[in-house]
Protein backbone atom coordinates (compact mmCIF):
# COMPACT_ATOMS: atom_id res chain seq x y z
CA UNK A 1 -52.23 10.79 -28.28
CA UNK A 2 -52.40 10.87 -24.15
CA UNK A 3 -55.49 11.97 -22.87
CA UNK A 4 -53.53 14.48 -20.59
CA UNK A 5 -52.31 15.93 -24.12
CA UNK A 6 -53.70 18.57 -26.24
CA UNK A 7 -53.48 18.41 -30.03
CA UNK A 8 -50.93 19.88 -31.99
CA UNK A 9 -50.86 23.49 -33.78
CA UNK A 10 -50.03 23.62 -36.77
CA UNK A 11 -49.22 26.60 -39.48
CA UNK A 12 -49.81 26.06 -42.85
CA UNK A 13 -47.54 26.99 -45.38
CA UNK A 14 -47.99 30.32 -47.17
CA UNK A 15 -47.33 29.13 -50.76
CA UNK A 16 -50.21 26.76 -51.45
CA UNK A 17 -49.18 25.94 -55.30
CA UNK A 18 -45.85 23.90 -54.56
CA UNK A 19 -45.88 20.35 -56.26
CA UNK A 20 -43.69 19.26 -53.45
CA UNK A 21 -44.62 20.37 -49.83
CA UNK A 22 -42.73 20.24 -46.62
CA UNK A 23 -43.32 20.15 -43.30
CA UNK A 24 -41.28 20.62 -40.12
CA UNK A 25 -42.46 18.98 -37.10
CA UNK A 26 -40.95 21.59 -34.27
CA UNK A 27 -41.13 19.88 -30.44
CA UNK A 28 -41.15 22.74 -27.51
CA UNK A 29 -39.11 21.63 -24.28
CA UNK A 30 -39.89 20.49 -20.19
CA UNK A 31 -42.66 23.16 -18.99
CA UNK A 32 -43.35 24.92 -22.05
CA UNK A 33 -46.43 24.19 -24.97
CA UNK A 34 -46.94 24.47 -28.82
CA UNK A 35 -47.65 28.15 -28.11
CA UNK A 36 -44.53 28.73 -26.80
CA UNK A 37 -42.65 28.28 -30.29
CA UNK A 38 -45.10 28.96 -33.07
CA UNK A 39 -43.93 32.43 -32.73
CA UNK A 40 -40.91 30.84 -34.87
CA UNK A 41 -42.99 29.85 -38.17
CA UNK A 42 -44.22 33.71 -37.36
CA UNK A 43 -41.05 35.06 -37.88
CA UNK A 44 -40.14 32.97 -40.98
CA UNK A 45 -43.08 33.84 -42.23
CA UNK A 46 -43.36 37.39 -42.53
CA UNK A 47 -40.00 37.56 -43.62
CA UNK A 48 -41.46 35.33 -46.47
CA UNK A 49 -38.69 32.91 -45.64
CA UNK A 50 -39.82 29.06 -46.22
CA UNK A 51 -43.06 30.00 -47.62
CA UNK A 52 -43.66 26.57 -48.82
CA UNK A 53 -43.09 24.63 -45.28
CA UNK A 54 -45.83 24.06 -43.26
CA UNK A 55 -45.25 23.89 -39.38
CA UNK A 56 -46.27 21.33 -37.14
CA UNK A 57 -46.22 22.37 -33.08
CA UNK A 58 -46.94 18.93 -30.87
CA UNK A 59 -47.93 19.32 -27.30
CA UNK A 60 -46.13 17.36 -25.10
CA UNK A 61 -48.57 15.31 -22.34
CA UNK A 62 -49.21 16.77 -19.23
CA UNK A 63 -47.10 14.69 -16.31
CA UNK A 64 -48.89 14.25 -13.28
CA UNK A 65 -46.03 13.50 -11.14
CA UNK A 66 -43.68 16.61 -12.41
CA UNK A 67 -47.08 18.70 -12.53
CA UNK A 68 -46.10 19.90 -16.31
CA UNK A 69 -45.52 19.46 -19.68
CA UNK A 70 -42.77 17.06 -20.42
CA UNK A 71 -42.01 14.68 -23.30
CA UNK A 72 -40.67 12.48 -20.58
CA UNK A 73 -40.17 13.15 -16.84
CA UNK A 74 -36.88 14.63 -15.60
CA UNK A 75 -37.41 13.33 -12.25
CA UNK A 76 -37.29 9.34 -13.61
CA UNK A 77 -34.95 10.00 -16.59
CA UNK A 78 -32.47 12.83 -15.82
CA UNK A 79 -32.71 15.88 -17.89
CA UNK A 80 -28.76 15.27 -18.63
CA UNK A 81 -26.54 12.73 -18.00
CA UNK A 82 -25.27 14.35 -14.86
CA UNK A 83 -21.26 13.89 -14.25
CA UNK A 84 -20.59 11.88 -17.32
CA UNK A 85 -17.80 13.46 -19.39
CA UNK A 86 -17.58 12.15 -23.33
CA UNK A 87 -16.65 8.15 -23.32
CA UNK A 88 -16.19 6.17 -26.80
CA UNK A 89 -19.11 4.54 -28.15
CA UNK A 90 -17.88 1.04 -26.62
CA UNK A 91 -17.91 2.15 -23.03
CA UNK A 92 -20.92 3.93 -22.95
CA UNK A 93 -22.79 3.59 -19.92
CA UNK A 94 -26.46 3.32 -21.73
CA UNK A 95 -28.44 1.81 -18.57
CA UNK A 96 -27.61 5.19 -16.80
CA UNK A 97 -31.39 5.97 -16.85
CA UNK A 98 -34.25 3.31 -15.45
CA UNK A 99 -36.41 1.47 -17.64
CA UNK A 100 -39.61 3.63 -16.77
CA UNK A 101 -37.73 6.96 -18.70
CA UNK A 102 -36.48 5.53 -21.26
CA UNK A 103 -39.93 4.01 -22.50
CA UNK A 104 -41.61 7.22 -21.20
CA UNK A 105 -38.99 9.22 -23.97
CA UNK A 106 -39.96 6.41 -26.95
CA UNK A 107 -43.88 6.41 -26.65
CA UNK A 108 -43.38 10.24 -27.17
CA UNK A 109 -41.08 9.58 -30.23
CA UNK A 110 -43.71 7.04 -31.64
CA UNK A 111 -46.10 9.64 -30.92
CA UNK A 112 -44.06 12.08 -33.46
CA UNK A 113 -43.54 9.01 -35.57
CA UNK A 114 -47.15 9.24 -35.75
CA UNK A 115 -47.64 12.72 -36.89
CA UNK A 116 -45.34 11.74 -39.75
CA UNK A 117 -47.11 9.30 -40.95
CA UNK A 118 -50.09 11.59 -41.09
CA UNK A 119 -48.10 13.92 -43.49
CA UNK A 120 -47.10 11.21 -45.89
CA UNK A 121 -50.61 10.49 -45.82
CA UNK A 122 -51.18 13.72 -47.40
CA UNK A 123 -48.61 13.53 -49.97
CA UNK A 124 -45.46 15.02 -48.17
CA UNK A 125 -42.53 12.79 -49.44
CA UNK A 126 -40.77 11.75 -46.50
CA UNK A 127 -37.43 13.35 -47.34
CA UNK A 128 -39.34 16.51 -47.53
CA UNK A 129 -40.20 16.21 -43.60
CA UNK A 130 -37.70 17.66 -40.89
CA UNK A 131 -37.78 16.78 -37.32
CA UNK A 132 -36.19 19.13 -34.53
CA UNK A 133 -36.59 20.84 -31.00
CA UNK A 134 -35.30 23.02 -28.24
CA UNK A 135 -33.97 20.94 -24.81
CA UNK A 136 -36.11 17.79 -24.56
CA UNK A 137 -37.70 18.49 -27.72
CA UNK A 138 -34.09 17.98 -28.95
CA UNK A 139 -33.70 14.96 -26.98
CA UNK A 140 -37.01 12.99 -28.82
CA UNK A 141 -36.16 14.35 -32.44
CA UNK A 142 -32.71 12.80 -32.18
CA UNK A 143 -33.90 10.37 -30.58
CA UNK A 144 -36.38 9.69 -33.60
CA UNK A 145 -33.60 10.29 -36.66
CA UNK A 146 -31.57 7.67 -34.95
CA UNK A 147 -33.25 5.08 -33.52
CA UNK A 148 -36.81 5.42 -34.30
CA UNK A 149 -38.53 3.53 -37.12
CA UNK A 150 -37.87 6.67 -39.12
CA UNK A 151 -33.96 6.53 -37.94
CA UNK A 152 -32.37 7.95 -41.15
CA UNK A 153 -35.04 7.99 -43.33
CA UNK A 154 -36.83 11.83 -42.93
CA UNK A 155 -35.11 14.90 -44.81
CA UNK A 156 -33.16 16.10 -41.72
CA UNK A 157 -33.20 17.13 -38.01
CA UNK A 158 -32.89 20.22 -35.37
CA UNK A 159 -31.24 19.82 -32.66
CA UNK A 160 -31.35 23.34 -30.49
CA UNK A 161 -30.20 23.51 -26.94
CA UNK A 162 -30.34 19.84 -26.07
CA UNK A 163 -28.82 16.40 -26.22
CA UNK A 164 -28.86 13.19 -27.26
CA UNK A 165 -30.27 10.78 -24.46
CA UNK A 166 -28.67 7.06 -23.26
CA UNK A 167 -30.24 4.07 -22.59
CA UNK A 168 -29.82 0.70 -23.52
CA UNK A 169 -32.57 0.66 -25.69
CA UNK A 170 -31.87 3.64 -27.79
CA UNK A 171 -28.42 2.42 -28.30
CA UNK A 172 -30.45 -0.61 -30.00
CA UNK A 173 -31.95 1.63 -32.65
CA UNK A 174 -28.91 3.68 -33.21
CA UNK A 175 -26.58 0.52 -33.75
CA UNK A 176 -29.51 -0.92 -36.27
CA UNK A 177 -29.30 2.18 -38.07
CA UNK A 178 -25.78 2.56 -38.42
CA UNK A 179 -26.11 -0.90 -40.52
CA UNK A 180 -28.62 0.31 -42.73
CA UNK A 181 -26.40 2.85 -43.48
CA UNK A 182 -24.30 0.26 -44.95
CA UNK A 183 -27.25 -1.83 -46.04
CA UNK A 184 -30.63 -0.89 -47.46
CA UNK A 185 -30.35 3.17 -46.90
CA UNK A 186 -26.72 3.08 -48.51
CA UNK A 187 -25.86 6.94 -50.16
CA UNK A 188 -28.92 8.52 -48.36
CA UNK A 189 -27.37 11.21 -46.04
CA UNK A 190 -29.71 12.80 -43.72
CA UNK A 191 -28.67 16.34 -42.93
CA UNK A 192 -28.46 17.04 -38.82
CA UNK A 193 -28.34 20.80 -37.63
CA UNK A 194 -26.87 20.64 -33.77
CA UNK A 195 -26.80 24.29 -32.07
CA UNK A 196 -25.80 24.88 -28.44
CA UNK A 197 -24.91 27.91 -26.33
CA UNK A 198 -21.21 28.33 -25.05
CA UNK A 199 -22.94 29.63 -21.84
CA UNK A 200 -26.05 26.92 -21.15
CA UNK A 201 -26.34 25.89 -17.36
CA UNK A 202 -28.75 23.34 -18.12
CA UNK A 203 -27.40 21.01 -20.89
CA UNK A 204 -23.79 22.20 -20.26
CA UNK A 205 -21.55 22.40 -23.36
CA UNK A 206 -19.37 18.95 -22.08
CA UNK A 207 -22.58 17.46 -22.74
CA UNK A 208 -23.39 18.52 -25.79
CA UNK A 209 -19.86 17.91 -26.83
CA UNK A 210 -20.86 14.58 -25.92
CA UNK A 211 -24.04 14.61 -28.12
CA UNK A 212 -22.07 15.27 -31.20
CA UNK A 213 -19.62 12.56 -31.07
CA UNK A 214 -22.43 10.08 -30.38
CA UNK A 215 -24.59 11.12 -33.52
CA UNK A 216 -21.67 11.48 -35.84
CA UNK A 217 -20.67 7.79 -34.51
CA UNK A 218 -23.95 6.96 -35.63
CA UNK A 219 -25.24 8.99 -38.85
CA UNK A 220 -21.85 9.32 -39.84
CA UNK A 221 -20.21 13.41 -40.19
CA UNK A 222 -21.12 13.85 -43.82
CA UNK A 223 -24.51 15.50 -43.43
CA UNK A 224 -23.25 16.50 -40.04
CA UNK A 225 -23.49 20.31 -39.21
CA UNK A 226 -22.58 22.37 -35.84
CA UNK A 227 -23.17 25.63 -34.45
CA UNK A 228 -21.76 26.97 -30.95
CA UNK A 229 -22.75 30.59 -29.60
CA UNK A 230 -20.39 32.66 -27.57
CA UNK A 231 -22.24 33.60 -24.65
CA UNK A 232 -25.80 32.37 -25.35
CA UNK A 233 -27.70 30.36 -22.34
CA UNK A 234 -30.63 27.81 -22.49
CA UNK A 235 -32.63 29.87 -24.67
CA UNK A 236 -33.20 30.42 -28.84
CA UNK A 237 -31.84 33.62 -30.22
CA UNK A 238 -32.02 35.46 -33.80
CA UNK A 239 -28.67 34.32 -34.98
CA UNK A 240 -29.39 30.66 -34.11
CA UNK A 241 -32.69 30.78 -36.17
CA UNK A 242 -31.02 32.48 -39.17
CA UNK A 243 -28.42 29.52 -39.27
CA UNK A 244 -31.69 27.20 -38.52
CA UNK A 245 -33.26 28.76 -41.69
CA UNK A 246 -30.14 28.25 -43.88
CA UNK A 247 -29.99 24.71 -43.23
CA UNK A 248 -33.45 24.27 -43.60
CA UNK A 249 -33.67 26.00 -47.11
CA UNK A 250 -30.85 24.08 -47.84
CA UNK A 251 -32.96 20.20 -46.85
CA UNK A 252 -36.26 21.33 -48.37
CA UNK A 253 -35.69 24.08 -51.15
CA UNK A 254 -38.73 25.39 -52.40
């Protein structure tokens, strides 16, 4: 962990008796903090919905240079790829960010990577552990199914609001995952949840049109699933969590 970065929240699940726990690790987005979406496991809570997951909330490190939160800075790797329209995999321009970003967005993700290993520490089975986020939060948790060390191998993954960053690097770990899919993690699907707002100024819906070719190019469109909301902007609302909770009864049942 940074020293500019404060330590995660974390919920703990209501039901204390399951024999097999889960856990979501949930990433906020640029600007915001843990305490910004723990409000979430509030609301799934007290409508006794996923009593048996317990919630992680990381805190992103504090960047001097964009004087905020941020899992990487915007102002050395763009926020969204800016202009691009959807390409095929094989002309994808993946040096369109520097160097500096792209590392920036990958010591976060092996930060994350980190607070999974804690929980299998503890006894969570790995496929019992979900990964998501809202905006750049969604950025580092797809970055992390796909081309982390954990690429393919946690129970599923959140996407809300956000996209799927390029760089030459993270093309690396998404083409080595793709052949374990045909290799050592053969028949394992990993269930993906993508969500976006027909109305989003911010991470505009050509974008993450773009986002969900690239991660069914990679993962594959069998554990693949989409939502798009007429008229919602860069925000979470109550029918976007409802289909959230769905999918995630559906990864980790109780």
């Amino acid at each position: 962990m940074s020293p500019n970065q404060k330590p995660p929240q974390r919920i703990e699940a209501l039901s204390t008796n399951s024999s097999k726990p889960a856990t979501i690790i949930f990433l906020h987005g640029y600007g915001d903090d843990a305490d910004g979406l723990m409000n979430v496991a509030q609301q799934f809570q007290s409508a006794n919905k996923l009593p048996h997951l317990n919630w992680i909330f990381p805190n992103a490190p504090f960047n001097q240079e964009a004087m905020s939160n941020a899992w990487y800075p915007p102002t050395s790797f763009s926020p969204i790829p800016v202009g691009r329209s959807s390409k095929p995999e094989d002309e994808e321009d993946d040096d369109e960010f520097n160097e500096e970003g792209e590392d920036d967005s990958l010591q976060s993700v092996e930060y994350i990577c980190g607070l999974i290993d804690e929980e299998v520490k503890k006894g969570v089975e790995i496929e019992r552990i979900v990964v998501g986020g809202f905006s750049q939060g969604c950025a580092i948790s797809l970055i992390l199914a796909l081309a982390s060390r954990y690429a393919g191998k946690i129970g599923g993954v959140v996407g809300l609001s956000g996209y799927l960053p390029r760089g030459p690097k993270i093309k690396a770990g998404r083409e080595k995952y793709k052949a374990q899919k045909g290799g050592e993690q053969a028949g394992k699907v990993m269930k993906i949840f993508l969500a976006h707002g027909t109305k989003d100024m911010l991470v505009p819906m050509r974008v993450y049109r773009d986002t969900k070719a690239r991660v069914a190019h990679t993962a594959g469109e069998e554990g693949l699933e989409t939502h798009e909301y007429q008229g919602m902007s860069h925000v979470l609302s109550g029918p976007e969590l409802r289909d959230m909770c769905i999918f995630l009864e559906k990864v980790v049942p109780e």
